[in-house]
Protein backbone atom coordinates (compact mmCIF):
# COMPACT_ATOMS: atom_id res chain seq x y z
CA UNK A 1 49.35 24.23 68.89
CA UNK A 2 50.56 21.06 67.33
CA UNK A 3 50.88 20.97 63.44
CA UNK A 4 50.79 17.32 61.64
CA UNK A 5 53.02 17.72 58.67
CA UNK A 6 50.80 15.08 56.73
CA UNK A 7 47.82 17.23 56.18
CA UNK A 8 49.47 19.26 53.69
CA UNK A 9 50.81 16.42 52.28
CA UNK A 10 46.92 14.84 52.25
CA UNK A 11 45.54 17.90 50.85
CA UNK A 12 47.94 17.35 48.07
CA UNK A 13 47.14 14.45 46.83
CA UNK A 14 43.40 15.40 47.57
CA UNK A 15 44.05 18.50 44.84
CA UNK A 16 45.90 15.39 42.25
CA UNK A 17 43.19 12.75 42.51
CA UNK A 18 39.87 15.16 42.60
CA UNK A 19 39.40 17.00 39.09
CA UNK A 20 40.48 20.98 39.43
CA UNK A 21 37.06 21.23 37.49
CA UNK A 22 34.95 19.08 40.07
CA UNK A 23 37.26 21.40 42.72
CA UNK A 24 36.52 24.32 41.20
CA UNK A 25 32.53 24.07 41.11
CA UNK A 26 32.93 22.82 44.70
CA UNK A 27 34.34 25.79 46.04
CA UNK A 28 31.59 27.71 44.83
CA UNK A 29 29.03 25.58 46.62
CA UNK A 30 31.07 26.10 49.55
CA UNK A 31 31.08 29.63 49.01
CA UNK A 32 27.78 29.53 48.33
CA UNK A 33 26.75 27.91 51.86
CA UNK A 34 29.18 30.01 53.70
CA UNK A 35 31.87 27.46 54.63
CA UNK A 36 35.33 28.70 54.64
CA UNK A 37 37.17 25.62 54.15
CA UNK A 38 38.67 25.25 51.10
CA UNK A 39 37.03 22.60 48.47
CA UNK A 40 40.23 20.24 48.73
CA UNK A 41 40.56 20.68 52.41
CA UNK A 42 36.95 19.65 52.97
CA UNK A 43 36.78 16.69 51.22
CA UNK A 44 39.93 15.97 53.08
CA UNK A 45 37.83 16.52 56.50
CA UNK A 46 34.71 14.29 55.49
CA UNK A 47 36.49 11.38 53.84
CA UNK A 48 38.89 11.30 57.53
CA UNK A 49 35.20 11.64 59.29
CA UNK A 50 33.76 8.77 57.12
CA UNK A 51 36.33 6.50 57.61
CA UNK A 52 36.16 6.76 61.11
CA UNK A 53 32.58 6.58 61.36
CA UNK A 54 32.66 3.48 59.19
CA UNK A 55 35.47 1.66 60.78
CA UNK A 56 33.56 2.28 64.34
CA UNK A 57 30.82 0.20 63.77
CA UNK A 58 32.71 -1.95 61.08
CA UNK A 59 33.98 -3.59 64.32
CA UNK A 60 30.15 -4.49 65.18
CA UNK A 61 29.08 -5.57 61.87
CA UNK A 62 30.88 -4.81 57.88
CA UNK A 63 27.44 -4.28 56.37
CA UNK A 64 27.03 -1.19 59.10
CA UNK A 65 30.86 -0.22 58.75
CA UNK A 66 30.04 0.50 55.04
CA UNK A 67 27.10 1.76 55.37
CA UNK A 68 28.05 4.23 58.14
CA UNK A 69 30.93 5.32 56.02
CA UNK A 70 28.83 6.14 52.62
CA UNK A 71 26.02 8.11 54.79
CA UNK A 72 28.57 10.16 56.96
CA UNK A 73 30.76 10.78 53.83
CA UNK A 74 27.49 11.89 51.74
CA UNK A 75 26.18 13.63 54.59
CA UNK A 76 29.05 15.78 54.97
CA UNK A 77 30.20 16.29 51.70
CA UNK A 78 26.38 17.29 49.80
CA UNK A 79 23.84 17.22 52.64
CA UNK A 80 25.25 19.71 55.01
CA UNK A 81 26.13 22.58 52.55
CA UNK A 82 23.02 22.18 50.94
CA UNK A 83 21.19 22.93 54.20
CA UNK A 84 23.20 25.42 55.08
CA UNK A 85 22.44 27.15 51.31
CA UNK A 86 18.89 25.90 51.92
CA UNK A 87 18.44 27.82 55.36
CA UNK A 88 20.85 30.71 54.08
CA UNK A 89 18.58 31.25 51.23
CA UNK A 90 14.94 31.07 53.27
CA UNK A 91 16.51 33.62 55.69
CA UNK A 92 17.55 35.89 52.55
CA UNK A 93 13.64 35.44 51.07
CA UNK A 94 12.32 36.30 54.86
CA UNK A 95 14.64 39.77 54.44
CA UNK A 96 13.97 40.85 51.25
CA UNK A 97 10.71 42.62 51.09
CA UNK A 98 11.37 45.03 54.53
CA UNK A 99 14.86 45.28 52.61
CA UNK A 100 13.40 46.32 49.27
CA UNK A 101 10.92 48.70 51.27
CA UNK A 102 13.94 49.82 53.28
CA UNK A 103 15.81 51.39 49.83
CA UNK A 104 12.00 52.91 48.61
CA UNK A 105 12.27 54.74 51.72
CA UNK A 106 15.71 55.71 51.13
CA UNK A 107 15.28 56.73 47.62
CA UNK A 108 12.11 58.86 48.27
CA UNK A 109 14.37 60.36 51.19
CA UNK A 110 16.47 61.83 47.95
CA UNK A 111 19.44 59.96 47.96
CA UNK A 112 20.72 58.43 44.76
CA UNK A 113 19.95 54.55 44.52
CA UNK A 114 23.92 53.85 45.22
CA UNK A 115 24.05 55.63 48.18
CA UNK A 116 20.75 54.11 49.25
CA UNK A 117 22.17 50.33 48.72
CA UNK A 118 25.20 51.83 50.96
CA UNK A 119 22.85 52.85 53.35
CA UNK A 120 21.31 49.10 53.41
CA UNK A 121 24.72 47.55 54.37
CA UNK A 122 24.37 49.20 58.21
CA UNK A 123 21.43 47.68 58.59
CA UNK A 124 20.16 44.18 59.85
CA UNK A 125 18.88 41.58 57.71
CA UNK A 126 21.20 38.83 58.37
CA UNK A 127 22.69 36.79 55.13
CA UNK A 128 21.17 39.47 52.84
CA UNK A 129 23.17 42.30 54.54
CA UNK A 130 26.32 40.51 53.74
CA UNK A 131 24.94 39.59 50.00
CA UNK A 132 24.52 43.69 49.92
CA UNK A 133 27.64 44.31 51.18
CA UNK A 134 29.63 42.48 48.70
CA UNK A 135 27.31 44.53 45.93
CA UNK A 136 28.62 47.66 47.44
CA UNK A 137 32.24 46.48 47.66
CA UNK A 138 32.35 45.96 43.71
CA UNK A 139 30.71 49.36 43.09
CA UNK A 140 32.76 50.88 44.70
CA UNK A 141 35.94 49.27 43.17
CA UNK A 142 34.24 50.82 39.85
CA UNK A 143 32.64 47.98 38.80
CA UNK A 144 28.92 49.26 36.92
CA UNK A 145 25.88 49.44 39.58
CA UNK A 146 23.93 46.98 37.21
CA UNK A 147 26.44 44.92 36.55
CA UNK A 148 27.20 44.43 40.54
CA UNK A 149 23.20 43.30 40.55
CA UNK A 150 23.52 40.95 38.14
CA UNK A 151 26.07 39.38 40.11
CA UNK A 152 23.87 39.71 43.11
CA UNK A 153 21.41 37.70 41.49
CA UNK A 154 23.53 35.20 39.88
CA UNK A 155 25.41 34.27 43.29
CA UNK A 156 21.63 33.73 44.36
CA UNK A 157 20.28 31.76 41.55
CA UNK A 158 18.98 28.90 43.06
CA UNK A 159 16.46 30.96 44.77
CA UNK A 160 14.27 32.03 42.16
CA UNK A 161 12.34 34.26 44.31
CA UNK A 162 15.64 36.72 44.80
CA UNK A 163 16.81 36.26 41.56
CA UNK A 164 13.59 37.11 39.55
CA UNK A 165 13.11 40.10 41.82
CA UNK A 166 16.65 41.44 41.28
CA UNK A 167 16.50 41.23 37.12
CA UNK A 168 13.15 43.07 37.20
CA UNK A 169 14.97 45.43 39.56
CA UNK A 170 17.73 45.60 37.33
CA UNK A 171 15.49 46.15 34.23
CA UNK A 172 13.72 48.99 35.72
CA UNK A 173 16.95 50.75 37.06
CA UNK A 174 18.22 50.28 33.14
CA UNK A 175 15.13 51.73 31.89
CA UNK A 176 14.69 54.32 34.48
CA UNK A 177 11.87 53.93 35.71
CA UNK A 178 10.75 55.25 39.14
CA UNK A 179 12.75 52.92 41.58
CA UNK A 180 10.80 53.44 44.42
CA UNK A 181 7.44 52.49 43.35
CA UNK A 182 9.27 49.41 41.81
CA UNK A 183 11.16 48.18 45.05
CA UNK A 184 7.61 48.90 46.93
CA UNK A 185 5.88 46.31 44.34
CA UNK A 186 8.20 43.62 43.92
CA UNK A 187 8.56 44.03 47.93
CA UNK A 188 4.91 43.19 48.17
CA UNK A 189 5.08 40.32 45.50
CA UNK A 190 7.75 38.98 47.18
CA UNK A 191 5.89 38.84 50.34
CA UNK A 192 3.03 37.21 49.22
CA UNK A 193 4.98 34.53 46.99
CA UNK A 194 5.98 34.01 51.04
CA UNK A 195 2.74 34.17 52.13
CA UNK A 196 1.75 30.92 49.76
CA UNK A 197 4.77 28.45 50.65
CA UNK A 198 3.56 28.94 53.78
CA UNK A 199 0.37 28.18 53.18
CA UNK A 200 1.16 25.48 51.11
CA UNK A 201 3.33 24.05 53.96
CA UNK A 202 0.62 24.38 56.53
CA UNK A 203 -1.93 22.71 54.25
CA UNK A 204 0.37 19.18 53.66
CA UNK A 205 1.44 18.91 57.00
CA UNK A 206 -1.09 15.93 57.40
CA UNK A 207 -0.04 14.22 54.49
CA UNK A 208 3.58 14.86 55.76
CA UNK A 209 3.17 13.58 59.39
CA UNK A 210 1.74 10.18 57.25
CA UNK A 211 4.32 9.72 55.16
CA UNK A 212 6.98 9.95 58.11
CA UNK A 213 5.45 7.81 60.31
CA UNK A 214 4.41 4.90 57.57
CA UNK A 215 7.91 4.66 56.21
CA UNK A 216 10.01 6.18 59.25
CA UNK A 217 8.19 3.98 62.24
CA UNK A 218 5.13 1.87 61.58
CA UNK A 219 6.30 0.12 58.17
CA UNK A 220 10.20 -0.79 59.28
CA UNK A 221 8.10 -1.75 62.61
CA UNK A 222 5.98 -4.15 61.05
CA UNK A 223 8.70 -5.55 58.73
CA UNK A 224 11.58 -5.88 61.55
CA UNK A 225 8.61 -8.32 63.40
CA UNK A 226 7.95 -9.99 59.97
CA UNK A 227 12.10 -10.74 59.85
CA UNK A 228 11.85 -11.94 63.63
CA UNK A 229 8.61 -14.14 62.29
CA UNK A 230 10.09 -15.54 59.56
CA UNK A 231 13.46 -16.33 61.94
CA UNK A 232 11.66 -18.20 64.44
CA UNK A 233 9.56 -20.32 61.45
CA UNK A 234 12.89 -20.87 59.79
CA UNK A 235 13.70 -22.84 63.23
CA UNK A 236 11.18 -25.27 63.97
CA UNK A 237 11.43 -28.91 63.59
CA UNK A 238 10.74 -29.85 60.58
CA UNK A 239 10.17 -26.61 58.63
CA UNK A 240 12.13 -25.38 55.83
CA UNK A 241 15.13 -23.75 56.08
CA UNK A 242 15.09 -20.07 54.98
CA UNK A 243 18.30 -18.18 54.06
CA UNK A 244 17.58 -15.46 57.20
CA UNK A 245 20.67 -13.23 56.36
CA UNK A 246 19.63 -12.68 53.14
CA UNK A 247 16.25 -11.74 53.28
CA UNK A 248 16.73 -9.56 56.50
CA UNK A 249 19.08 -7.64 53.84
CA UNK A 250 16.50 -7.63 51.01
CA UNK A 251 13.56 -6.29 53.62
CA UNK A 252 16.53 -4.02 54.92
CA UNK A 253 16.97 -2.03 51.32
CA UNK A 254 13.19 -2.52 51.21
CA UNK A 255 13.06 -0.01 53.90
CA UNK A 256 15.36 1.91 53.02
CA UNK A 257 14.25 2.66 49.51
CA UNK A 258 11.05 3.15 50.37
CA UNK A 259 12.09 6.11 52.90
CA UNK A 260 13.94 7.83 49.64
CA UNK A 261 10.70 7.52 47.54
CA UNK A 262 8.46 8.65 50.95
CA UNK A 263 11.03 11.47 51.18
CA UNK A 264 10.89 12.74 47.54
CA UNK A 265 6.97 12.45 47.57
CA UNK A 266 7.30 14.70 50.34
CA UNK A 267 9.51 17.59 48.78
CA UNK A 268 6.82 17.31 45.98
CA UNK A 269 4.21 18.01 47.94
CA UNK A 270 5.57 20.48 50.10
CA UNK A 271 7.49 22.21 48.08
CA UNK A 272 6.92 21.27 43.94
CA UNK A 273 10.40 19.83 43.01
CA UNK A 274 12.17 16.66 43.44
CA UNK A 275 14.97 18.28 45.08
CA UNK A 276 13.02 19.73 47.98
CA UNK A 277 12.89 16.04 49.20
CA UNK A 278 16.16 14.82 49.72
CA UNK A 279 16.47 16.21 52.95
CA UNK A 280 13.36 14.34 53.89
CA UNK A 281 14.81 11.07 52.28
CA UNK A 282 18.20 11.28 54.10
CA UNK A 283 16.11 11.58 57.69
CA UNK A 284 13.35 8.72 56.85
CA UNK A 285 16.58 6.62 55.38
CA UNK A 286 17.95 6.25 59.11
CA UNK A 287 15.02 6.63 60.78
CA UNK A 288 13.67 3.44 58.89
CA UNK A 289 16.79 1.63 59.24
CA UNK A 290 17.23 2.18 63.17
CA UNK A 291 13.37 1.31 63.84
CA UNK A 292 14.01 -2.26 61.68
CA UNK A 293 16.98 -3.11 63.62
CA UNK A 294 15.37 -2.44 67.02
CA UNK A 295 12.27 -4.52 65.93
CA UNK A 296 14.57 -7.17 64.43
CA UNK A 297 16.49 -7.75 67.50
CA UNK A 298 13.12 -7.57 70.25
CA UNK A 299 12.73 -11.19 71.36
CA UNK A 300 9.42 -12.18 70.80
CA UNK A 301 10.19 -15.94 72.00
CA UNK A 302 9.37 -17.54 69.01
């Protein structure tokens, strides 16, 4: 396999411009969303993806060029590790109670609550076996059993779910109370914490579907018509002449900033925080753009 001598020489300079700070925190997210790629050899990757992206359709048009190149780079730099930590996370909160009820069975089987956590490691329950695992690993190397929870549960902080359920477990196991009745509760509070998202899920999905289709179809319909409208006025005999470029533009970031509210209205709803929206922004974003440039270019022989 052929090895270009520039990439080392790119990841360099990648190390020298980005702040070892910024790099530092970035490698954790990484870490965090299970990508192995370094942080400086990642950025490396998305900023040679944007600019390829961009310069594609900068041949068609430099608005889209930029455009293209600020998405993919975004995209690939934030979105797609924070879906993967998203999806890494909901698969860990899926796991946890059978794997808390898994250890109560263990410890009433009479094994020590070490051994028992051992005992989790062979079995199955995905990203949280390999969260375990790594608990295990640092007990083993003599680092305290508490102390290996804590750092369970601060690797996993931005699920409060797991890491509220690991400091009560780690509160009981310092006060010593009966672990097994303890893993069987918070088990069962975990589950039905699940239970509600759900349910809360289920119960918006109207008010989802409305906001997806009035800002990611039927509005940037309506307005790529008004744009073709306003085109043909702007060229009749007599009529005033309207600066089309621009306004296509303005309606253009109309669109699209009206997808990233629609988006963050939706995380709000479906999930409480602003955060839990961005996902939905991002998808409405393009979907609103591509609808108004289909609309804006259908001939409706004005």
């Amino acid at each position: 396999m052929v090895k270009f001598k520039i990439t080392p020489h790119l990841i360099k300079i990648t190390e020298k411009i980005v702040p070892k700070k910024l790099l530092r925190k970035y490698d954790l997210l990484l870490y965090s969303a299970g990508i192995t790629f370094r942080a400086s050899e990642y950025l490396l990757i998305s900023i040679l993806l944007s600019i390829i992206a961009g310069t594609v359709l900068f041949i068609f048009n430099s608005l889209y060029g930029i455009v293209a190149f600020a998405v993919t780079l975004i995209g690939i730099v934030w979105i797609y590790p924070y879906w993967r930590i998203v999806k890494r996370i909901e698969n860990m909160e899926r796991m946890l109670p059978d794997a808390f009820f898994y250890l109560a069975s263990s410890l009433r089987a009479g094994i020590s609550f070490s051994e028992a956590l051992e005992e989790l490691t062979t079995a199955k329950f995905g990203a949280l076996t390999e969260e375990f695992k790594k608990t295990v690993a640092e007990i083993k190397k003599g680092r305290p059993t508490v102390e290996a929870l804590k750092a369970f549960a601060l690797r996993n902080k931005k699920s409060p779910v797991i890491y509220r359920s690991m400091m009560i477990i780690i509160e009981a196991l310092e006060r010593g109370a009966p672990m097994a009745d303890v893993l069987v509760s918070v088990g069962n509070d975990v589950r039905e914490i699940l239970r509600i998202k759900k349910e809360r899920k289920a119960s918006t999905g109207m008010q989802t579907m409305f906001f997806i289709i009035a800002s990611g179809f039927v509005g940037p319909l309506i307005l790529g018509v008004v744009s073709q409208v306003i085109a043909g006025l702007s060229g009749v005999e007599g009529a005033v002449t309207l600066p089309i470029s621009a306004i296509k533009h303005i309606i253009l970031i109309f669109v699209a900033l009206q997808a990233i509210v629609s988006g963050i209205g939706i995380g709000i709803i479906r999930e409480g925080k602003f955060s839990g929206g961005l996902k939905y922004s991002i998808m409405l974003a393009i979907m609103g753009v591509i609808v108004f440039n289909l609309a804006g270019s259908i001939n409706l022989g004005i």
